[in-house]
C-alpha atoms as a PDB file:
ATOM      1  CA  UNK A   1     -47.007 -52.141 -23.648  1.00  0.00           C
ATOM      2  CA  UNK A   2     -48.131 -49.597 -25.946  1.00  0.00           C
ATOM      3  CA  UNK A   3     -45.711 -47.389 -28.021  1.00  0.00           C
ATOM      4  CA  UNK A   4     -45.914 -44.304 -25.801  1.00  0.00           C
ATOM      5  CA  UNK A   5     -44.830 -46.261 -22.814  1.00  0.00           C
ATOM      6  CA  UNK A   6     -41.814 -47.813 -24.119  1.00  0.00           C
ATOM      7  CA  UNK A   7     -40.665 -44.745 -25.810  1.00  0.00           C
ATOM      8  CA  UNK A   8     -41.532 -42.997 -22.159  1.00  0.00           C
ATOM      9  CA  UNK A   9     -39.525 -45.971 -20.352  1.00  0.00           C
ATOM     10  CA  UNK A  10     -36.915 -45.721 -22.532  1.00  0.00           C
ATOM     11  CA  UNK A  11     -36.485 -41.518 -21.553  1.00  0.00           C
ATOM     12  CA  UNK A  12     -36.951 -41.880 -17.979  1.00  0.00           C
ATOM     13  CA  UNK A  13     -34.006 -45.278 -18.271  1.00  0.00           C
ATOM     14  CA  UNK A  14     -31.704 -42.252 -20.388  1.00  0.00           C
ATOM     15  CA  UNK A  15     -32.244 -39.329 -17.830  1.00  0.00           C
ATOM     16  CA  UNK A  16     -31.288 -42.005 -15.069  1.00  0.00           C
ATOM     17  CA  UNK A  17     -28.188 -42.840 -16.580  1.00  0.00           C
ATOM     18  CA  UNK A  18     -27.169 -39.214 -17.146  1.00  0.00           C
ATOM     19  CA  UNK A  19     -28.060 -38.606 -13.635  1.00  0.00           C
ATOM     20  CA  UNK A  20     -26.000 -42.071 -12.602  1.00  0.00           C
ATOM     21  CA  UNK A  21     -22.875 -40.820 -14.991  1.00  0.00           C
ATOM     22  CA  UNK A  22     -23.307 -37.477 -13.765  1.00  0.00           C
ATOM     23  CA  UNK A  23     -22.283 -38.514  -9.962  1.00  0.00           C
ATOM     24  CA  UNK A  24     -19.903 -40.837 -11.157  1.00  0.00           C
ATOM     25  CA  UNK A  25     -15.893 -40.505 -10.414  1.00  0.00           C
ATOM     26  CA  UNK A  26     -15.057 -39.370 -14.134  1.00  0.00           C
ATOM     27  CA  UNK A  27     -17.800 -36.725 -13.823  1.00  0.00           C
ATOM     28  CA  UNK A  28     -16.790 -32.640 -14.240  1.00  0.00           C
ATOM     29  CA  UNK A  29     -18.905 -32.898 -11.274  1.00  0.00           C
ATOM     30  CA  UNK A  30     -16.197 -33.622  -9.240  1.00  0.00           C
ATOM     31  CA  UNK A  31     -14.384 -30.356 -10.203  1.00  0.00           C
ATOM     32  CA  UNK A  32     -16.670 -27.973  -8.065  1.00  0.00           C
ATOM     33  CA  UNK A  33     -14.263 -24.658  -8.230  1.00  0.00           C
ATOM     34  CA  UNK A  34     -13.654 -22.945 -11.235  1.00  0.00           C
ATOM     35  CA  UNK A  35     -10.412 -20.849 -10.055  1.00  0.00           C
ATOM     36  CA  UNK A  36      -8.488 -17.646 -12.333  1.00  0.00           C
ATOM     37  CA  UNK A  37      -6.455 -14.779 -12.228  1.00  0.00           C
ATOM     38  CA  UNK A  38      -8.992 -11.940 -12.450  1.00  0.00           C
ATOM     39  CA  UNK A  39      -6.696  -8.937 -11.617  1.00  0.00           C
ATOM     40  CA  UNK A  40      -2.740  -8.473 -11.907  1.00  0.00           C
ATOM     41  CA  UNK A  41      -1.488  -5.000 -10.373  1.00  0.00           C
ATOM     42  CA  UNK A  42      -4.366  -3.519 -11.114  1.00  0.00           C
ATOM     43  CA  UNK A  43      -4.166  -3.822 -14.503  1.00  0.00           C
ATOM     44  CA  UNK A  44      -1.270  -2.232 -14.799  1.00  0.00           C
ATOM     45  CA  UNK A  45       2.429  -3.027 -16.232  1.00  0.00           C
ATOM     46  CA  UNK A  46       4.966  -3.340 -13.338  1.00  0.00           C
ATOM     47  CA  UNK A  47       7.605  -1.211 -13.267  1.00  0.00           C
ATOM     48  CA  UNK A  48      10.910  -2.482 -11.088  1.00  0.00           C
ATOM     49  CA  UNK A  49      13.290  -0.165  -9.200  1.00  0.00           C
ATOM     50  CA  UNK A  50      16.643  -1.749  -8.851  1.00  0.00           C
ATOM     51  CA  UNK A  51      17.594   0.902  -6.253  1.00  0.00           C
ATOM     52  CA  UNK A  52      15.893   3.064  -3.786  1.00  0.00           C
ATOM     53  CA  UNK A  53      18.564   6.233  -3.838  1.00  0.00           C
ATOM     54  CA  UNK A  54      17.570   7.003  -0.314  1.00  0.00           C
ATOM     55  CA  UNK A  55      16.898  10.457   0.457  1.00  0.00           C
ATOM     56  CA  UNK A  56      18.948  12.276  -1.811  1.00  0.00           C
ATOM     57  CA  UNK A  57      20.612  11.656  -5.037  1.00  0.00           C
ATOM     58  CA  UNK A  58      23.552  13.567  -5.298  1.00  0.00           C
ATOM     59  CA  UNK A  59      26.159  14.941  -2.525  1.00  0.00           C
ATOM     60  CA  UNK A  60      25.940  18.246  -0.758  1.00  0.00           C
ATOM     61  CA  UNK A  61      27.675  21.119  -2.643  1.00  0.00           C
ATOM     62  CA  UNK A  62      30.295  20.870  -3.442  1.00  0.00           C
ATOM     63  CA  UNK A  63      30.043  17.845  -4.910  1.00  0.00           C
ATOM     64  CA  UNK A  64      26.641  18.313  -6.589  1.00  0.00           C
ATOM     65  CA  UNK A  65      26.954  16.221  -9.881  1.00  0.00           C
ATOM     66  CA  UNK A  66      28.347  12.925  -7.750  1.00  0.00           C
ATOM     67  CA  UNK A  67      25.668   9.932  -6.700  1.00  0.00           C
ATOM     68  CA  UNK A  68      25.057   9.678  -2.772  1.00  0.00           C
ATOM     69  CA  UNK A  69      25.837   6.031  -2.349  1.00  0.00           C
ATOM     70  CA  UNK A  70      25.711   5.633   1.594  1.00  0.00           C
ATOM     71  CA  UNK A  71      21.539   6.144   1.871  1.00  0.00           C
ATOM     72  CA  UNK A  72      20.913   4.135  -1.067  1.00  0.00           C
ATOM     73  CA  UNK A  73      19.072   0.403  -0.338  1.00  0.00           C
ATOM     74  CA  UNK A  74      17.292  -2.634  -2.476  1.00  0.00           C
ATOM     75  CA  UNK A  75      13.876  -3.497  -1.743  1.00  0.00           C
ATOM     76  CA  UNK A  76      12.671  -7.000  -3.023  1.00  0.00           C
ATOM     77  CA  UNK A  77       8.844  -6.569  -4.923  1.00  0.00           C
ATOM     78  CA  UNK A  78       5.727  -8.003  -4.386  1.00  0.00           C
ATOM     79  CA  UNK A  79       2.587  -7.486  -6.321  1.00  0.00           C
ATOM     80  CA  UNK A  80      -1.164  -7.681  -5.746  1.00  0.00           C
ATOM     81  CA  UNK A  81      -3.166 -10.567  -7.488  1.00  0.00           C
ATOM     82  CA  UNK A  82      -6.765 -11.002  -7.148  1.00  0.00           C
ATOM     83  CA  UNK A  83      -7.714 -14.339  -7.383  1.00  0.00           C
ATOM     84  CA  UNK A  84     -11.686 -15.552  -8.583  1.00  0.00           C
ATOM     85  CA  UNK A  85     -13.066 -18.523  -7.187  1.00  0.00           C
ATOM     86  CA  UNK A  86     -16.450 -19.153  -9.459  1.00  0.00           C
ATOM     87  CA  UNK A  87     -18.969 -22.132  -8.884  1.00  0.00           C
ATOM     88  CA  UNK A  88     -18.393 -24.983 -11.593  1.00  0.00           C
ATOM     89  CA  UNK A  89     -22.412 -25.164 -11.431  1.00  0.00           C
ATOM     90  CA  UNK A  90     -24.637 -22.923  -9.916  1.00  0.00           C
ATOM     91  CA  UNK A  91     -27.141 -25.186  -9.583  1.00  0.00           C
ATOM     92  CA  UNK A  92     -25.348 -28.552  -8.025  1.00  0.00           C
ATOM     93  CA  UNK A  93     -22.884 -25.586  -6.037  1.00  0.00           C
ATOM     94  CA  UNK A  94     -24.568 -22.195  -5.707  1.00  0.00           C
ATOM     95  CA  UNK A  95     -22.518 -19.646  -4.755  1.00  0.00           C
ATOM     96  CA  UNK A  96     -20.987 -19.050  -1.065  1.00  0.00           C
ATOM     97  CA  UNK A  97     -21.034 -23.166  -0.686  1.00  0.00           C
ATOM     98  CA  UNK A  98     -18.010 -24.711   0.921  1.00  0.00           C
ATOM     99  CA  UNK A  99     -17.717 -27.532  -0.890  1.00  0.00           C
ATOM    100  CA  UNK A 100     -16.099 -25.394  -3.848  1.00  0.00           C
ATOM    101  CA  UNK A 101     -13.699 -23.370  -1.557  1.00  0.00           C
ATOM    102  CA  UNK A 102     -10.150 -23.333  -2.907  1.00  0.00           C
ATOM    103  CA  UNK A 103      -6.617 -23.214  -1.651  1.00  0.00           C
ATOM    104  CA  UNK A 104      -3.441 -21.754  -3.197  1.00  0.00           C
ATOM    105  CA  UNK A 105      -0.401 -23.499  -2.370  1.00  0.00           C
ATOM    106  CA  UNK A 106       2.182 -22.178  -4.300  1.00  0.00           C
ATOM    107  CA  UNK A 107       3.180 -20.529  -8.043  1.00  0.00           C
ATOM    108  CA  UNK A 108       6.043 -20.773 -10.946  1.00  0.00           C
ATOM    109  CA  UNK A 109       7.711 -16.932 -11.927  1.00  0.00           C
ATOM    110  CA  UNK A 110       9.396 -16.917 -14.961  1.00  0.00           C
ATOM    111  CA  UNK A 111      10.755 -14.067 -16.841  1.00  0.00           C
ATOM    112  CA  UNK A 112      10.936 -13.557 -20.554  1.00  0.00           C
ATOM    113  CA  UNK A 113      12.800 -10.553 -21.449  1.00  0.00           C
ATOM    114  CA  UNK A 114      12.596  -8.882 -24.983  1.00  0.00           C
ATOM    115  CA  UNK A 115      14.909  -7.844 -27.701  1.00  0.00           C
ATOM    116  CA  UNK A 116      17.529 -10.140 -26.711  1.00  0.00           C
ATOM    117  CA  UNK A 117      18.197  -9.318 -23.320  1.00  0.00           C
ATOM    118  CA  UNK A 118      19.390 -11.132 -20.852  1.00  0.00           C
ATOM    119  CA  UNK A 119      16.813 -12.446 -18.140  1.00  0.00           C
ATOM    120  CA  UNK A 120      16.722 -10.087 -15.336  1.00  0.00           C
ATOM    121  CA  UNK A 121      15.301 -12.681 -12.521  1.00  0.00           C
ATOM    122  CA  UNK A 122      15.946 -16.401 -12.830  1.00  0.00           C
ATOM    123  CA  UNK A 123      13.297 -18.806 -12.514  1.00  0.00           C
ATOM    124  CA  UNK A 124      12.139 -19.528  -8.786  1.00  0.00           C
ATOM    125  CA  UNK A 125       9.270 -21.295  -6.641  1.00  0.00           C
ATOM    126  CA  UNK A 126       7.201 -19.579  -4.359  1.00  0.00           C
ATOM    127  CA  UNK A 127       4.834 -20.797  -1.595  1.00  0.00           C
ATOM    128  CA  UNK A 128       1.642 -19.550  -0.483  1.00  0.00           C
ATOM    129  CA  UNK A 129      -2.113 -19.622   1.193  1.00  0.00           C
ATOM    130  CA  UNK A 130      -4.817 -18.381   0.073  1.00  0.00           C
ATOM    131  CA  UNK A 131      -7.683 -19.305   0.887  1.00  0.00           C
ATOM    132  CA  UNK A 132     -10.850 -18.438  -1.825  1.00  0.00           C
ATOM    133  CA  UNK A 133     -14.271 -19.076  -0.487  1.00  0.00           C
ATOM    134  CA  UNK A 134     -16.476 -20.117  -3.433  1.00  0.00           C
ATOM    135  CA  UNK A 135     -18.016 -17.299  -5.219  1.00  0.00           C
ATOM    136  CA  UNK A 136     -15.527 -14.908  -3.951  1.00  0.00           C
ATOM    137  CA  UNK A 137     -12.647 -12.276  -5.201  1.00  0.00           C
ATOM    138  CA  UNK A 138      -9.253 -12.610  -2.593  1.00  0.00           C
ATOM    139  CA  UNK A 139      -6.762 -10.516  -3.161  1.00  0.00           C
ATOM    140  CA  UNK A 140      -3.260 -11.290  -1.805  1.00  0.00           C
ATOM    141  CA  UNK A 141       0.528 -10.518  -2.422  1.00  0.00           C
ATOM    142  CA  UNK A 142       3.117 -12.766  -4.092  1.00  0.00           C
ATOM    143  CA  UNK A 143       6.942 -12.442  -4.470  1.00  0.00           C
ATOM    144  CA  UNK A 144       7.609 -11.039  -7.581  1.00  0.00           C
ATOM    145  CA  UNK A 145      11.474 -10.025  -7.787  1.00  0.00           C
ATOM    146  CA  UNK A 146      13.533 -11.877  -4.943  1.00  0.00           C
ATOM    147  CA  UNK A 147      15.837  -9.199  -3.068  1.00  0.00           C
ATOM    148  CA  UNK A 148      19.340 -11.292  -4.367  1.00  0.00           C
ATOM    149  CA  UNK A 149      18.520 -10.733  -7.829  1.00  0.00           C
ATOM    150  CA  UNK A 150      19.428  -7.591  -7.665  1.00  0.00           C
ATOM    151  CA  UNK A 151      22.089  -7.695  -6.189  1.00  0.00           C
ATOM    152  CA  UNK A 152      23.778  -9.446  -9.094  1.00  0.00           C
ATOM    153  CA  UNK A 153      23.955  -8.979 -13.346  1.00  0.00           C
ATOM    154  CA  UNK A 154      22.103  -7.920 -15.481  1.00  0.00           C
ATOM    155  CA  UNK A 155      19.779  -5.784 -12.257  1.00  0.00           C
ATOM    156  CA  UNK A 156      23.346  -4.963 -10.796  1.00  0.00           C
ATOM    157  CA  UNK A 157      24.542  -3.172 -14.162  1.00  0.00           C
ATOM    158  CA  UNK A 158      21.165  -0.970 -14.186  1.00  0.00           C
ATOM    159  CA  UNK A 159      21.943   1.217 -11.404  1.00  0.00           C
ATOM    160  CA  UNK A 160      22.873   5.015 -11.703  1.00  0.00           C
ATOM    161  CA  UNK A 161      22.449   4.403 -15.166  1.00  0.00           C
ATOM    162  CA  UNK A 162      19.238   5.182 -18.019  1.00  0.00           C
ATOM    163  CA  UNK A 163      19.478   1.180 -18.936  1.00  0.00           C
ATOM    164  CA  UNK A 164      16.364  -0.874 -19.248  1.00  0.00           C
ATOM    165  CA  UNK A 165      15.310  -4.150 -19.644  1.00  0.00           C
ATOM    166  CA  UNK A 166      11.855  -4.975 -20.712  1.00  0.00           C
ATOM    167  CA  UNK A 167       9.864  -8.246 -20.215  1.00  0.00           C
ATOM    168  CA  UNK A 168       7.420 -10.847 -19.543  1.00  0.00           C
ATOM    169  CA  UNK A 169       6.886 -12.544 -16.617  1.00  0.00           C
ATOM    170  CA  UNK A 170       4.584 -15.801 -16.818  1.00  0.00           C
ATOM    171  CA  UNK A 171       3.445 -16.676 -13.605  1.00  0.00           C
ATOM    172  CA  UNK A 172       1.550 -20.297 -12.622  1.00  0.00           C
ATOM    173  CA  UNK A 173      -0.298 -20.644  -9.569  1.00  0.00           C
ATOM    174  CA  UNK A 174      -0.650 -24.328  -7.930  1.00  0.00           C
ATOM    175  CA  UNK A 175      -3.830 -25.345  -5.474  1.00  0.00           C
ATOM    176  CA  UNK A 176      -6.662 -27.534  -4.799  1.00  0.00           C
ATOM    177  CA  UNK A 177      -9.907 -27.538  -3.539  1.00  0.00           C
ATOM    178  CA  UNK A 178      -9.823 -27.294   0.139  1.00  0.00           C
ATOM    179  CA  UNK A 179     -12.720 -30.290   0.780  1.00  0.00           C
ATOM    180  CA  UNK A 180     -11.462 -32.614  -2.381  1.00  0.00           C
ATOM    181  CA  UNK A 181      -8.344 -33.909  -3.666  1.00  0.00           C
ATOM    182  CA  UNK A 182      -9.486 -32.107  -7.147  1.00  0.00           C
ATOM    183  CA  UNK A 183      -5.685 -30.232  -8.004  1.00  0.00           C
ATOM    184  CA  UNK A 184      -5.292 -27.201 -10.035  1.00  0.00           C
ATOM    185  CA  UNK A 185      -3.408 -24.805 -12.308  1.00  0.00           C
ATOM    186  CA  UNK A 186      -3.837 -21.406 -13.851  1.00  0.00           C
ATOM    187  CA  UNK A 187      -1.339 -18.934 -15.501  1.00  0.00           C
ATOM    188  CA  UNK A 188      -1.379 -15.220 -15.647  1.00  0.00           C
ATOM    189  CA  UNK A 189       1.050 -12.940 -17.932  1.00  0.00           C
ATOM    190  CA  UNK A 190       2.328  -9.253 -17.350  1.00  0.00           C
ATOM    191  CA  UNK A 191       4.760  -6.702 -18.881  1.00  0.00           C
ATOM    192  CA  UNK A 192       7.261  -5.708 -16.442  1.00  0.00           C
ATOM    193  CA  UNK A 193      10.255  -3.640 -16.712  1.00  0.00           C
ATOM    194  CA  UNK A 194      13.456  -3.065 -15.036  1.00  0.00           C
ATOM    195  CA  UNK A 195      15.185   0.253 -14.472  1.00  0.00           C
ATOM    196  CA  UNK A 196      16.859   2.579 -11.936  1.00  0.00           C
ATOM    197  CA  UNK A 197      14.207   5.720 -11.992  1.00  0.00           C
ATOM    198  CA  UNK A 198      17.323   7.694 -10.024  1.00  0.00           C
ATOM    199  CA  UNK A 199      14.306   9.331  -7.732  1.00  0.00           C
ATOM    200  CA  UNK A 200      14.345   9.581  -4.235  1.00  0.00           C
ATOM    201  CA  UNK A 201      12.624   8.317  -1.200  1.00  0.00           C
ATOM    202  CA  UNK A 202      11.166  11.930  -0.859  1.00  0.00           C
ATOM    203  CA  UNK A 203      10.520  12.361  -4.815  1.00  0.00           C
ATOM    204  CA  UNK A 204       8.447   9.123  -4.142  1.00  0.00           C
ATOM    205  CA  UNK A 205       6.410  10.110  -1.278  1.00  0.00           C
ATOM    206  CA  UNK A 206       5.266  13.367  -3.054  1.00  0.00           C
ATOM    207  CA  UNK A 207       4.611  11.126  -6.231  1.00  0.00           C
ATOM    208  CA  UNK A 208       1.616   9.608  -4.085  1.00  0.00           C
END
């Protein structure tokens, strides 16, 4: 066998292997979805209202400089997150396959609040669907403060007052791959803060 052939042989015997180690159970191969966090409320910080003052804010003369208490009512918040779902390989899984759709089952919410404060929401669990096709952008709402919390300290202590508390909420989402076993996790960070505005449900709807 001449020189050129073996050293042929011996590149065809390498690219089989690759090919062979490539389709293995240990391959990346096997991870077809490559999932993220590509939007957070639009981009923007997240500011909380720990009270909705209703319609109006203070009493009817005479009483003018007094809160009106009886209208006022706590909303919980949700927030919009878009979620990416991109092809691990375009060639082996171009895009709009199904083998790399993806499903979100749930996420982690923690917040870390600055300066010192104290932490406005405590930890919690959230479930969830969402469904991402591969080679798609879903967007979908999560649970972002839970109604209870504030109903009790440090949220409670905010209202009818100029009080704030600024933080960071760290938030991990929880799936898999909706034709594999292939699990996965992927964080996302944004600044909210916590305050009672003291607008109204009008002052709002003339905001937008």
């Amino acid at each position: 066998m001449s020189r050129k052939v073996k050293v042929a042989a011996v590149a065809s015997a390498l690219l089989l292997l690759a090919v062979i180690l490539s389709c293995s159970e240990d391959s990346n191969y096997d991870q077809r979805a490559v999932v993220f966090v590509s939007s957070v409320n639009g981009g923007e910080p997240y500011l909380c209202d720990v009270l909705n003052q209703g319609d109006s804010l203070y009493m009817p003369p005479p009483n003018t400089t007094t809160f009106k208490t009886s209208d006022d009512f706590i909303t919980e918040d949700q927030i919009a997150i878009s979620f990416t779902n991109r092809p691990y390989n375009s060639i082996v899984d171009p895009e709009n396959s199904t083998l790399g759709d993806f499903l979100v089952t749930s996420y982690e919410v923690v917040f870390i609040p600055y300066g010192g404060a104290a932490v406005p929401v405590p930890p919690f669990v959230g479930n969830t669907s969402v469904f991402i096709p591969s080679g798609e952008t879903v967007t979908s709402g999560i649970l972002l403060v839970p109604f209870v919390a504030k109903t009790v300290d440090p949220l409670v202590s905010l209202q009818y007052t100029a009080g704030e508390i600024m933080s960071r909420v760290h938030i991990t989402f929880h799936g898999h791959e909706v034709q594999t076993s292939n699990e996965s996790t992927f964080e996302v960070d944004m600044s909210v803060n916590f305050a009672d505005p003291l607008t109204t449900t009008k002052d709002q709807k003339q905001g937008n």
